[in-house]
C-alpha atoms as a PDB file:
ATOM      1  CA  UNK A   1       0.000   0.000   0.000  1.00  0.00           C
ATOM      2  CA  UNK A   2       2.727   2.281   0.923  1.00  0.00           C
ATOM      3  CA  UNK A   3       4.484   1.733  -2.172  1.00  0.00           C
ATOM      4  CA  UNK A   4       1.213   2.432  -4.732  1.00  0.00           C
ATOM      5  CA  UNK A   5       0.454   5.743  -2.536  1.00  0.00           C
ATOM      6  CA  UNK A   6       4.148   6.786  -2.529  1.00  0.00           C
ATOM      7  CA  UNK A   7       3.769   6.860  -6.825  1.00  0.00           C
ATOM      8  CA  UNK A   8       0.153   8.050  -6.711  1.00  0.00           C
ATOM      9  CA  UNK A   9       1.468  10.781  -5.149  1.00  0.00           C
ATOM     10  CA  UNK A  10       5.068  11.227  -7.200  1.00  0.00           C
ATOM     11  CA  UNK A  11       2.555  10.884 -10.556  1.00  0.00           C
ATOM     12  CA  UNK A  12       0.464  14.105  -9.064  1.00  0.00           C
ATOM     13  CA  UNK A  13       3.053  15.993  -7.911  1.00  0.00           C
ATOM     14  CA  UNK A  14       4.786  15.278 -11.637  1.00  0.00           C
ATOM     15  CA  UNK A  15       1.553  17.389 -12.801  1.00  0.00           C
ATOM     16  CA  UNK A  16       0.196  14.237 -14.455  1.00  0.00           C
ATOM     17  CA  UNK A  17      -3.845  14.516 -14.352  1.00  0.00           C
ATOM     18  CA  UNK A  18      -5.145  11.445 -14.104  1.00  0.00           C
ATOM     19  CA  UNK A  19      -5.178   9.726 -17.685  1.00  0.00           C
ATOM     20  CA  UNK A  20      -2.537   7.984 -17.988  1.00  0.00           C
ATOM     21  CA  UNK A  21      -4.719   5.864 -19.624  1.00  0.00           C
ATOM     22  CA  UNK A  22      -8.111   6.729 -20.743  1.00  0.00           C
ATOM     23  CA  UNK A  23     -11.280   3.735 -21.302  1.00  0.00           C
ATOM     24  CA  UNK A  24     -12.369   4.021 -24.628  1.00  0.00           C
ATOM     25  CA  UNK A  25     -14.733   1.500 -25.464  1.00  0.00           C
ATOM     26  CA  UNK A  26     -16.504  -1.398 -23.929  1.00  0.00           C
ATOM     27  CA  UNK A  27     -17.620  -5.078 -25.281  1.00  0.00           C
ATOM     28  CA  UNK A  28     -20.130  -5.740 -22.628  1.00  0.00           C
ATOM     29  CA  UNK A  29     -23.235  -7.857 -24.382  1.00  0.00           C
ATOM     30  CA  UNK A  30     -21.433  -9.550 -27.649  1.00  0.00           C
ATOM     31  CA  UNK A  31     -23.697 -11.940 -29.214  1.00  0.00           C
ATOM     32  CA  UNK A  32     -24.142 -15.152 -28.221  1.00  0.00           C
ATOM     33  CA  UNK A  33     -22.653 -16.144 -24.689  1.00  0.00           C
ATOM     34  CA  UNK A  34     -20.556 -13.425 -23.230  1.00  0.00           C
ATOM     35  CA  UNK A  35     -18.475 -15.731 -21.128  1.00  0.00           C
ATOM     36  CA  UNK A  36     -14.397 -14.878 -21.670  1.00  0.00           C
ATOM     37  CA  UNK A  37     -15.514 -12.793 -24.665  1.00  0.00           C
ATOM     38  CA  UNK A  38     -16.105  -9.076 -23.506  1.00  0.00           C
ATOM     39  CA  UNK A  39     -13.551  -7.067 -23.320  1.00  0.00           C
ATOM     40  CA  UNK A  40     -12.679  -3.499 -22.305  1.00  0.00           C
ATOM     41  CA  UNK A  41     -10.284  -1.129 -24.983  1.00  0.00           C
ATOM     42  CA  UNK A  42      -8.141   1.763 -23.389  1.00  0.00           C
ATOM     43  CA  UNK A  43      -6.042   4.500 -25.345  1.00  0.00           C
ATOM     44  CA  UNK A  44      -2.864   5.376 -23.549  1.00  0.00           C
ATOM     45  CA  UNK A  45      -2.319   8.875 -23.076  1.00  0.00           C
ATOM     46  CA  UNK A  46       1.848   8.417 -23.178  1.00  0.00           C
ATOM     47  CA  UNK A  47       3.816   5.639 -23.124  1.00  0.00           C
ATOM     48  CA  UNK A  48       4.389   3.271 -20.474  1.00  0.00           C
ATOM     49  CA  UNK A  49       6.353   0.147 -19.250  1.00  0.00           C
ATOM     50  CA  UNK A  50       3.717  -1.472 -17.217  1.00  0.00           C
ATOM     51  CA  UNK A  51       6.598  -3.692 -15.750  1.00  0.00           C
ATOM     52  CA  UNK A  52       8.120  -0.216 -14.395  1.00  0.00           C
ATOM     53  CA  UNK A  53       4.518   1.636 -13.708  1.00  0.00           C
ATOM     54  CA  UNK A  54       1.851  -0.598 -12.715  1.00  0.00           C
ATOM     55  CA  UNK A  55      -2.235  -0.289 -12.997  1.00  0.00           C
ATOM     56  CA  UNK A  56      -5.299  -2.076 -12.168  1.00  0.00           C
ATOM     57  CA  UNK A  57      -8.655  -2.248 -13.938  1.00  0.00           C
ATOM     58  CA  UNK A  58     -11.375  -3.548 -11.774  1.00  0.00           C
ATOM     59  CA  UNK A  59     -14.776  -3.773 -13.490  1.00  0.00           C
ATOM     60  CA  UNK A  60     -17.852  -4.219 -11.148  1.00  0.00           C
ATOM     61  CA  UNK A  61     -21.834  -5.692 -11.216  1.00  0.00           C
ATOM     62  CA  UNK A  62     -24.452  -4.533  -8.717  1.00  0.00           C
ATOM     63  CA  UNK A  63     -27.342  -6.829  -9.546  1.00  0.00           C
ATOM     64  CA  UNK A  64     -29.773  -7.111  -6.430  1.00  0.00           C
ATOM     65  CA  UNK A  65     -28.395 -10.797  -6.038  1.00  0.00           C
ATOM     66  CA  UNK A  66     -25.154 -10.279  -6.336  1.00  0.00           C
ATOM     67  CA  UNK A  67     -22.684 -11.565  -3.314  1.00  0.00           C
ATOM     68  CA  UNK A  68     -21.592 -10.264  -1.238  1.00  0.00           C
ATOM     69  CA  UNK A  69     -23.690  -7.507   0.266  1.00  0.00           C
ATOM     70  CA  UNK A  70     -26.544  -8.366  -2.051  1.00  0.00           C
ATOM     71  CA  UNK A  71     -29.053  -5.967  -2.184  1.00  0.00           C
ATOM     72  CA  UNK A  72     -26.790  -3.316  -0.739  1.00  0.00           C
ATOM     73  CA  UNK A  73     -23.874  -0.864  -1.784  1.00  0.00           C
ATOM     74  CA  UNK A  74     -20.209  -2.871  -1.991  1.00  0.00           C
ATOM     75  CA  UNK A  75     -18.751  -2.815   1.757  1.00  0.00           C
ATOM     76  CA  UNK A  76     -15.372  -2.136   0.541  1.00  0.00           C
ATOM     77  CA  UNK A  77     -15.869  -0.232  -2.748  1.00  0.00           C
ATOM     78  CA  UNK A  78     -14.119  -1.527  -6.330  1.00  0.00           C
ATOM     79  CA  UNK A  79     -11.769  -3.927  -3.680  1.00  0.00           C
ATOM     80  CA  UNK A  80     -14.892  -5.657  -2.611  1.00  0.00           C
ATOM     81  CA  UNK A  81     -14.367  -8.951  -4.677  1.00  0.00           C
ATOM     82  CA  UNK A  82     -16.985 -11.967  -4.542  1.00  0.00           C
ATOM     83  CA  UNK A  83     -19.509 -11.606  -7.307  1.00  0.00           C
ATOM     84  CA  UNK A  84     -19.238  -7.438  -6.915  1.00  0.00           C
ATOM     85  CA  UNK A  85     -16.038  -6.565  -8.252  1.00  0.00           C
ATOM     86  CA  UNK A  86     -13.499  -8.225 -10.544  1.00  0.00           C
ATOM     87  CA  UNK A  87      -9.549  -7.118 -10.938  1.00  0.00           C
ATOM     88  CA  UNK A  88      -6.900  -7.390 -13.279  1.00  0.00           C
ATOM     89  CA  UNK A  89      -3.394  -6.583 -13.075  1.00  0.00           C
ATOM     90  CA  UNK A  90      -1.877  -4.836 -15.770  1.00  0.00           C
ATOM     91  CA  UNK A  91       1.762  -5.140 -14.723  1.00  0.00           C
ATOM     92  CA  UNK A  92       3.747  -6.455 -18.401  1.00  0.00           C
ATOM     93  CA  UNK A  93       3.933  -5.289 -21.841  1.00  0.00           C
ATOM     94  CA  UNK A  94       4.200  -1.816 -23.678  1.00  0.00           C
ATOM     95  CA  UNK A  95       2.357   0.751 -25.392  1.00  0.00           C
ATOM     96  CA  UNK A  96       3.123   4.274 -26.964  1.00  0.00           C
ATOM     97  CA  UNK A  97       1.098   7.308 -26.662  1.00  0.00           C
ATOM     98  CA  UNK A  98      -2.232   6.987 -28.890  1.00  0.00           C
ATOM     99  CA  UNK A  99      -2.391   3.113 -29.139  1.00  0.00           C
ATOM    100  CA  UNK A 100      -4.990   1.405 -28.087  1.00  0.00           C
ATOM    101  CA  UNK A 101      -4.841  -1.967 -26.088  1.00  0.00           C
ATOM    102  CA  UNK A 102      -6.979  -4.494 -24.303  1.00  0.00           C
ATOM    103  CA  UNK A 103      -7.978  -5.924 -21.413  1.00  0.00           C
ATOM    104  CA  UNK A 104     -10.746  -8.619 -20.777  1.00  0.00           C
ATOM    105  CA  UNK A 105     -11.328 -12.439 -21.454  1.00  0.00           C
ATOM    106  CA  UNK A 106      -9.064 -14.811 -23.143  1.00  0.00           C
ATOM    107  CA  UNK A 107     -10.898 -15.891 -25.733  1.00  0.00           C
ATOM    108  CA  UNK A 108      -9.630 -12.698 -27.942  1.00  0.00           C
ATOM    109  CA  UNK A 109     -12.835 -12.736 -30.539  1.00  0.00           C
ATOM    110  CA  UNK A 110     -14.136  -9.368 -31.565  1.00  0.00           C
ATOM    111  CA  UNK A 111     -17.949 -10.219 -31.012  1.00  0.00           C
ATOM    112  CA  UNK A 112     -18.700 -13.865 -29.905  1.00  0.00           C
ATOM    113  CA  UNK A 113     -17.841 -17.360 -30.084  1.00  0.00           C
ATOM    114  CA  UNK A 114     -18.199 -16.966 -34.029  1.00  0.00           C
ATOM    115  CA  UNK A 115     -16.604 -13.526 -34.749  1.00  0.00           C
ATOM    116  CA  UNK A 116     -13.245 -12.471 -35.695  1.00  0.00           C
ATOM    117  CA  UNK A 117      -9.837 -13.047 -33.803  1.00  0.00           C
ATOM    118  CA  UNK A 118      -8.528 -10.245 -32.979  1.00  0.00           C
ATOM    119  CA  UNK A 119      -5.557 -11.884 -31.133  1.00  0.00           C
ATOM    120  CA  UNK A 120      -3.239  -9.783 -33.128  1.00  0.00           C
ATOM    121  CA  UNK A 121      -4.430  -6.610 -31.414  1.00  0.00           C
ATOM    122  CA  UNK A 122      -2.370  -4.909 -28.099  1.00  0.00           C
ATOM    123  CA  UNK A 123      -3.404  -7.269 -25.347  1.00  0.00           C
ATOM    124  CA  UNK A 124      -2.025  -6.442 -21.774  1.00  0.00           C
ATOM    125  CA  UNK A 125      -3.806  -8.515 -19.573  1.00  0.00           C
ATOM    126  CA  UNK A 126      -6.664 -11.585 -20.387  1.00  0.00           C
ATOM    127  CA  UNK A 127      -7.899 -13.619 -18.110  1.00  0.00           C
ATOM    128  CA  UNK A 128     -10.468 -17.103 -18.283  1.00  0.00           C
ATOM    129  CA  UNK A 129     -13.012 -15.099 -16.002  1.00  0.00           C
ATOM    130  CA  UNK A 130     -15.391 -18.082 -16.476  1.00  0.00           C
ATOM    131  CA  UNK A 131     -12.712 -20.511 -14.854  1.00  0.00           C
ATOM    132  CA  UNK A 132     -11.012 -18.523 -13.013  1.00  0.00           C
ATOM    133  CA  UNK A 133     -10.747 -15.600 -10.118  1.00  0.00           C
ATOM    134  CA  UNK A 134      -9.513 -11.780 -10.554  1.00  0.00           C
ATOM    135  CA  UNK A 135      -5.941 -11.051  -9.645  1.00  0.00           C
ATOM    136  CA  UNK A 136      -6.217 -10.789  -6.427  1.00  0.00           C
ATOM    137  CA  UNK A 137      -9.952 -10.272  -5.769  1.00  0.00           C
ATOM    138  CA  UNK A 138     -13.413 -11.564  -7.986  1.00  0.00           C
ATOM    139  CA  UNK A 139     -14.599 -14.593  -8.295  1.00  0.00           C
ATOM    140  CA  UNK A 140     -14.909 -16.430 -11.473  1.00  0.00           C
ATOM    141  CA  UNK A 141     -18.069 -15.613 -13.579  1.00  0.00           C
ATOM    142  CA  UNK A 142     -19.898 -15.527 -16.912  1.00  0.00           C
ATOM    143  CA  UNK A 143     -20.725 -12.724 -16.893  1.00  0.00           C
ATOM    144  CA  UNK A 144     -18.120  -9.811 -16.508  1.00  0.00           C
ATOM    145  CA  UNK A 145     -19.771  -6.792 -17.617  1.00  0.00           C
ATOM    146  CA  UNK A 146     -23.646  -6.412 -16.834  1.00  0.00           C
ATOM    147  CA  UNK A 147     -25.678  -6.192 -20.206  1.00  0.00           C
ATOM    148  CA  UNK A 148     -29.015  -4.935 -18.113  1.00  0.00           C
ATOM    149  CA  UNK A 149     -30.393  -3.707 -14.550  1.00  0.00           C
ATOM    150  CA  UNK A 150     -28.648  -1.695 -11.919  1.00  0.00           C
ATOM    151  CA  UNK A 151     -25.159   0.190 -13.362  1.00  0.00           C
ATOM    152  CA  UNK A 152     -22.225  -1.473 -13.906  1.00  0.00           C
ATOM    153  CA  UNK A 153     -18.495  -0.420 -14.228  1.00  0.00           C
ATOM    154  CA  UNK A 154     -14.864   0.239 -15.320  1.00  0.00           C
ATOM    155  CA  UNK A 155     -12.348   1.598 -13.365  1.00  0.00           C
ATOM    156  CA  UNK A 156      -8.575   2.608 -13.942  1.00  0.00           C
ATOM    157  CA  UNK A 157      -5.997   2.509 -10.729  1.00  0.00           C
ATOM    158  CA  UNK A 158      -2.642   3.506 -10.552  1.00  0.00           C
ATOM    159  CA  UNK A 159      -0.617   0.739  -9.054  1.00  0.00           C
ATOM    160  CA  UNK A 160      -2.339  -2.876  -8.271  1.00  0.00           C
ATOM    161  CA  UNK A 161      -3.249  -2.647  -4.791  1.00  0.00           C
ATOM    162  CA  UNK A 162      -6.686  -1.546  -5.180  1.00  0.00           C
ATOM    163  CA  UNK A 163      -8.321  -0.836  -1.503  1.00  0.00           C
ATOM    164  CA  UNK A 164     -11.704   0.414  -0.178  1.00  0.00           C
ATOM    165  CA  UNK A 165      -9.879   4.205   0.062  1.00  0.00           C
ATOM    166  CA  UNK A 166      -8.241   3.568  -3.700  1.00  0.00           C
ATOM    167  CA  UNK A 167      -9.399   6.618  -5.734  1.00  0.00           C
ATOM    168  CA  UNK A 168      -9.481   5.734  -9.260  1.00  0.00           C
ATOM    169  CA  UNK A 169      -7.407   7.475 -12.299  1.00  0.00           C
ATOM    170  CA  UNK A 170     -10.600   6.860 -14.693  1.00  0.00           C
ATOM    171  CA  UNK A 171     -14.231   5.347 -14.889  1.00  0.00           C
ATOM    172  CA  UNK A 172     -16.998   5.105 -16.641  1.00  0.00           C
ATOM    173  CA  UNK A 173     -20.489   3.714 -15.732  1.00  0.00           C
ATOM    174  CA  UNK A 174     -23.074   1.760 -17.867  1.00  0.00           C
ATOM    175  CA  UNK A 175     -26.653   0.707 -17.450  1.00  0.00           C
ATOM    176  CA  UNK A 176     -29.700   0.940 -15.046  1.00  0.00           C
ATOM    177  CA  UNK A 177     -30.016   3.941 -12.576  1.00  0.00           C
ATOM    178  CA  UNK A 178     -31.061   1.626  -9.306  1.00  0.00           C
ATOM    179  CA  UNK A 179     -29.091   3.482  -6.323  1.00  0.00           C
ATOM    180  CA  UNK A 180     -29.903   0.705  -3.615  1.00  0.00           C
ATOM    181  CA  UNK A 181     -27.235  -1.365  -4.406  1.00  0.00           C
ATOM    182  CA  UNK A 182     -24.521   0.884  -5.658  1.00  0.00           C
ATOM    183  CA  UNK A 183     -24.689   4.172  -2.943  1.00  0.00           C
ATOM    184  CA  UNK A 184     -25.192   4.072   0.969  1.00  0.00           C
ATOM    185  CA  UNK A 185     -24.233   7.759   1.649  1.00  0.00           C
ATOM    186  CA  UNK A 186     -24.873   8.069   5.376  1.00  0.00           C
ATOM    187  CA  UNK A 187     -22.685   4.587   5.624  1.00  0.00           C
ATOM    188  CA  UNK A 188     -19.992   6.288   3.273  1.00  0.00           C
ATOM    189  CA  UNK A 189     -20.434   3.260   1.487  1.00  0.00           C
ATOM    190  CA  UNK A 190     -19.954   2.840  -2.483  1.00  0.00           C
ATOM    191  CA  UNK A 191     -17.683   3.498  -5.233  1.00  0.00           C
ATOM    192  CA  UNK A 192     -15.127   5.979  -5.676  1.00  0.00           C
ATOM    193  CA  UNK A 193     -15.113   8.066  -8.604  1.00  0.00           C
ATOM    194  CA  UNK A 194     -12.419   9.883 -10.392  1.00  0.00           C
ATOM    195  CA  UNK A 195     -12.017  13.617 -11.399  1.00  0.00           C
ATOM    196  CA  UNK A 196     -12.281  13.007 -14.904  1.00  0.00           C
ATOM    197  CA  UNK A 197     -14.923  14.437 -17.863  1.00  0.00           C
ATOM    198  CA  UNK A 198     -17.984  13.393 -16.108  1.00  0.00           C
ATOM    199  CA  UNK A 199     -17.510  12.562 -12.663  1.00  0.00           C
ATOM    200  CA  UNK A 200     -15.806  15.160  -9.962  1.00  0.00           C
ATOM    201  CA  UNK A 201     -15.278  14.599  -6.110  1.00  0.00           C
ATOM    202  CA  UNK A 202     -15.520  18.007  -5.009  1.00  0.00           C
ATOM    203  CA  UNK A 203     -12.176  18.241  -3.337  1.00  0.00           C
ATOM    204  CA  UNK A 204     -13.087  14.717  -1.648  1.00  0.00           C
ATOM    205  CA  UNK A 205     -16.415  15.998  -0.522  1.00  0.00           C
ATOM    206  CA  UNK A 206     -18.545  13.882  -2.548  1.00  0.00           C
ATOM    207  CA  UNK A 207     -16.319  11.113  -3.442  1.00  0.00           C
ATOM    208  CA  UNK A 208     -18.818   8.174  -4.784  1.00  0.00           C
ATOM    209  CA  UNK A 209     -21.069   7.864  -7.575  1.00  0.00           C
ATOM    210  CA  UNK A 210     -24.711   8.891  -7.583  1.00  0.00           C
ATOM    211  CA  UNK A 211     -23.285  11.216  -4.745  1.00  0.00           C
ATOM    212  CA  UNK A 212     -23.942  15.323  -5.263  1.00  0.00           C
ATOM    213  CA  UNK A 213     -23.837  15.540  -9.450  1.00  0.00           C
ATOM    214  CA  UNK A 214     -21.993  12.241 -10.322  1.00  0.00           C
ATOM    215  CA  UNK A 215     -24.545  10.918 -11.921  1.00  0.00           C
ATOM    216  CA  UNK A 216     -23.724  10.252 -15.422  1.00  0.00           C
ATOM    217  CA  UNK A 217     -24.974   6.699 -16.719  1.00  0.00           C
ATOM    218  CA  UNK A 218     -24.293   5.067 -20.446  1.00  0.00           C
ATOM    219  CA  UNK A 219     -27.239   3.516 -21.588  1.00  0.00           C
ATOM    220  CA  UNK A 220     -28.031  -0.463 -21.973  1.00  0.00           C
ATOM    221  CA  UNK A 221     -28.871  -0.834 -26.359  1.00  0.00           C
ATOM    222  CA  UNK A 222     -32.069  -1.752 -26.492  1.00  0.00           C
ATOM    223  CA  UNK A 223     -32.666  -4.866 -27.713  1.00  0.00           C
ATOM    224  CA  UNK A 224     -30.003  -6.749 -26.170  1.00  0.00           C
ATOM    225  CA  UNK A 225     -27.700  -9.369 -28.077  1.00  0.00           C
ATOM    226  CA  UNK A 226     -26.938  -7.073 -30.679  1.00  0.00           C
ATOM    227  CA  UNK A 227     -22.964  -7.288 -30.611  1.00  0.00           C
ATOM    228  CA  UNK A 228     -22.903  -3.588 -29.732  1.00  0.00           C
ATOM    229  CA  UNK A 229     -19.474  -2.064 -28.619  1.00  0.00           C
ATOM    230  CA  UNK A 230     -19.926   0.794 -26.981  1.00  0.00           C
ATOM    231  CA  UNK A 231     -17.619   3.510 -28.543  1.00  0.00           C
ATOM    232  CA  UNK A 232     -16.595   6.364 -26.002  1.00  0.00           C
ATOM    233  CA  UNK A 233     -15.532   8.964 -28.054  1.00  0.00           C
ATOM    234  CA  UNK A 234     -14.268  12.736 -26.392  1.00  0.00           C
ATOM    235  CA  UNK A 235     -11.033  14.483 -26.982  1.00  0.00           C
ATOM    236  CA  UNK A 236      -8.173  14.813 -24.601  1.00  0.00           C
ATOM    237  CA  UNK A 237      -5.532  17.381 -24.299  1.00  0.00           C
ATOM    238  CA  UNK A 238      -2.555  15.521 -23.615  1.00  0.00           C
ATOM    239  CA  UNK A 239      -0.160  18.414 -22.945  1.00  0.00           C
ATOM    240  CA  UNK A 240      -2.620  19.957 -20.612  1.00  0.00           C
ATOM    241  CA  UNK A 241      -4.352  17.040 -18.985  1.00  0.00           C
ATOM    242  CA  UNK A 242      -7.779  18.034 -19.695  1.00  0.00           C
ATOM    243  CA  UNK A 243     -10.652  16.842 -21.413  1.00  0.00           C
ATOM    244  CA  UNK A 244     -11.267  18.915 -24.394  1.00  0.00           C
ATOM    245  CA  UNK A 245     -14.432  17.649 -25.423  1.00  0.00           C
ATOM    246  CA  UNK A 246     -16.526  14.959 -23.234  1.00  0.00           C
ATOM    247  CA  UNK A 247     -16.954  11.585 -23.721  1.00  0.00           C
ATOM    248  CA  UNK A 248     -19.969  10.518 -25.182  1.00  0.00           C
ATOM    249  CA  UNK A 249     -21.434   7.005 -25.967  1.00  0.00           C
ATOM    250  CA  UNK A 250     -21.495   5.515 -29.586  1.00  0.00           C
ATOM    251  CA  UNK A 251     -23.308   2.251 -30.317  1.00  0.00           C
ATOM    252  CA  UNK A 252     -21.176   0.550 -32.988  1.00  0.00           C
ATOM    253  CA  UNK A 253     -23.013  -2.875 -33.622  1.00  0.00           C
ATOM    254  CA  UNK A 254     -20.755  -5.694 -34.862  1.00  0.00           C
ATOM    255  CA  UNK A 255     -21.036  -8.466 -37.284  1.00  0.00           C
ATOM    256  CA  UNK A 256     -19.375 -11.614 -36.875  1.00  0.00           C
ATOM    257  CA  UNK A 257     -16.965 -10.182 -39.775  1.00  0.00           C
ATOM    258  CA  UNK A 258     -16.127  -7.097 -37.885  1.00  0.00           C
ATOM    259  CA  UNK A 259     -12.502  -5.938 -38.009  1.00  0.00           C
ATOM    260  CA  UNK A 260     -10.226  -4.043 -35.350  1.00  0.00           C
ATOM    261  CA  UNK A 261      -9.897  -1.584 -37.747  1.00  0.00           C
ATOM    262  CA  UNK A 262     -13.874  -0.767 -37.257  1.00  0.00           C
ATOM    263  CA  UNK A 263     -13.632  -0.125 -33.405  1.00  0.00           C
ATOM    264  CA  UNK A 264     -10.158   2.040 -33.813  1.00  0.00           C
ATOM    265  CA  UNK A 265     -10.582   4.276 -36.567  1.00  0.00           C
ATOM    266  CA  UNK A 266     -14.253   4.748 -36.192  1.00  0.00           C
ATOM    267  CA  UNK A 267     -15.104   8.579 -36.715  1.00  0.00           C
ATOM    268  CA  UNK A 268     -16.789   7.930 -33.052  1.00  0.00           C
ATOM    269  CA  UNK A 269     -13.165   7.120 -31.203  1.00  0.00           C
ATOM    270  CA  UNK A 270     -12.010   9.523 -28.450  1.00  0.00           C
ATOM    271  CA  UNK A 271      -9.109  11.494 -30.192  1.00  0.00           C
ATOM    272  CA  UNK A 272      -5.775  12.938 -28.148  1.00  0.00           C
ATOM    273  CA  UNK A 273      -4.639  16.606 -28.983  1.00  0.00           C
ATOM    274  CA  UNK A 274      -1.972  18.769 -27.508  1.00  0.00           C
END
């Protein structure tokens, strides 16, 4: 813990904002069974040598059943773990300012069982979620990334020792707009947002979401099992660590034919300026 806060706080005082890396798109409902097929895409903001400068992306569900605390906000935040929350370290590999990379399940298919391998593409962490348990916390599931009811998430940490009190570099939040199990603000229980394009702690004063104006929800596609990747497109100002232009949500819906090339160059992508 020491060690994560120590850079946390080197990275800040550096006058890094904090996007490092920014989430740019989500796979969360391809067709057919979603099990070890969805997938998250980021866009690095510089480069990095995860080996040197570590990160964690923890992705979370807050379905009414979900264990543990079901039916009630996450006791410890994104480091909950159980059914709740699900981490993965992204601690090898490289990738140069602009380039976009991926994290998710290890089945590497654009869209399904049936779709194109995109194996090829910038991979830093995979993981058989159906088989097996998040680094360090999450238990193995089928389902990663909610594809209806209460909001899920994404969330970007700087180092790999993601606690209750972590405050993440970057999220984003997708789905239903149920508050019982995602915020208990008198308990000060829930999950941490970031200062980023839509979400803002007030100077710590309001740290979770659905807390004060932190609000902002992507939307499930309606029907479901589309193949939809969810394009977040915005523009970034990497010299000045601002967002330029917010990030909004664009449906992209996939074939099983669908190239890499249709998710990354898509007008829709968020672009980096200086």
């Amino acid at each position: 813990m020491k060690r994560n806060s120590l850079l946390l706080a080197i990275i800040i005082m550096a006058g890094y904002a904090n996007a490092q890396i920014i989430i740019s798109g989500i796979a969360n409902d391809v067709k057919g069974a979603d099990a070890n097929y969805e997938y998250i895409q980021l866009l690095a903001t510089e480069d990095i040598d995860f080996a040197k400068t570590s990160y964690a992306l923890v992705t979370c569900t807050n379905a009414g059943t979900a264990m543990p605390n079901p039916g009630e906000p996450p006791v410890a935040g994104w480091a909950t773990g159980g059914g709740r929350t699900y981490k993965f370290d992204l601690n090898a590999g490289n990738v140069k300012a602009g380039e976009f990379f991926y994290v998710g399940g290890s089945n590497k298919r654009i869209n399904g069982a049936k779709s194109t391998s995109i194996k090829d593409a910038k991979w830093i962490r995979t993981i058989d979620y159906k088989n097996n348990n998040g680094d360090g916390f999450g238990e193995a599931t089928g389902g990663l990334l909610p594809n209806s009811g209460n909001a899920g998430g994404v969330a970007l940490f700087v180092g790999t020792a993601v606690e209750e009190s972590s405050v993440p570099m970057d999220v984003v939040f997708f789905g239903g707009k149920g508050r019982a199990t995602i915020l208990n603000q008198s308990l000060g229980k829930g999950y941490r947002v970031a200062d980023n394009d839509h979400y803002s702690s007030n100077s710590g004063t309001q740290p979770f979401f659905f807390q004060g104006k932190n609000t902002y929800v992507i939307s499930y596609i309606n029907p479901a099992e589309q193949g939809a990747f969810i394009i977040l497109g915005g523009e970034y100002d990497t010299k000045n660590k601002v967002w330029k232009k917010k990030r909004t949500a664009n449906y992209f819906v996939m074939s099983d034919n669908t190239t890499l090339d249709e998710i990354e160059k898509n007008k829709g992508v968020t672009l980096l300026s200086k």
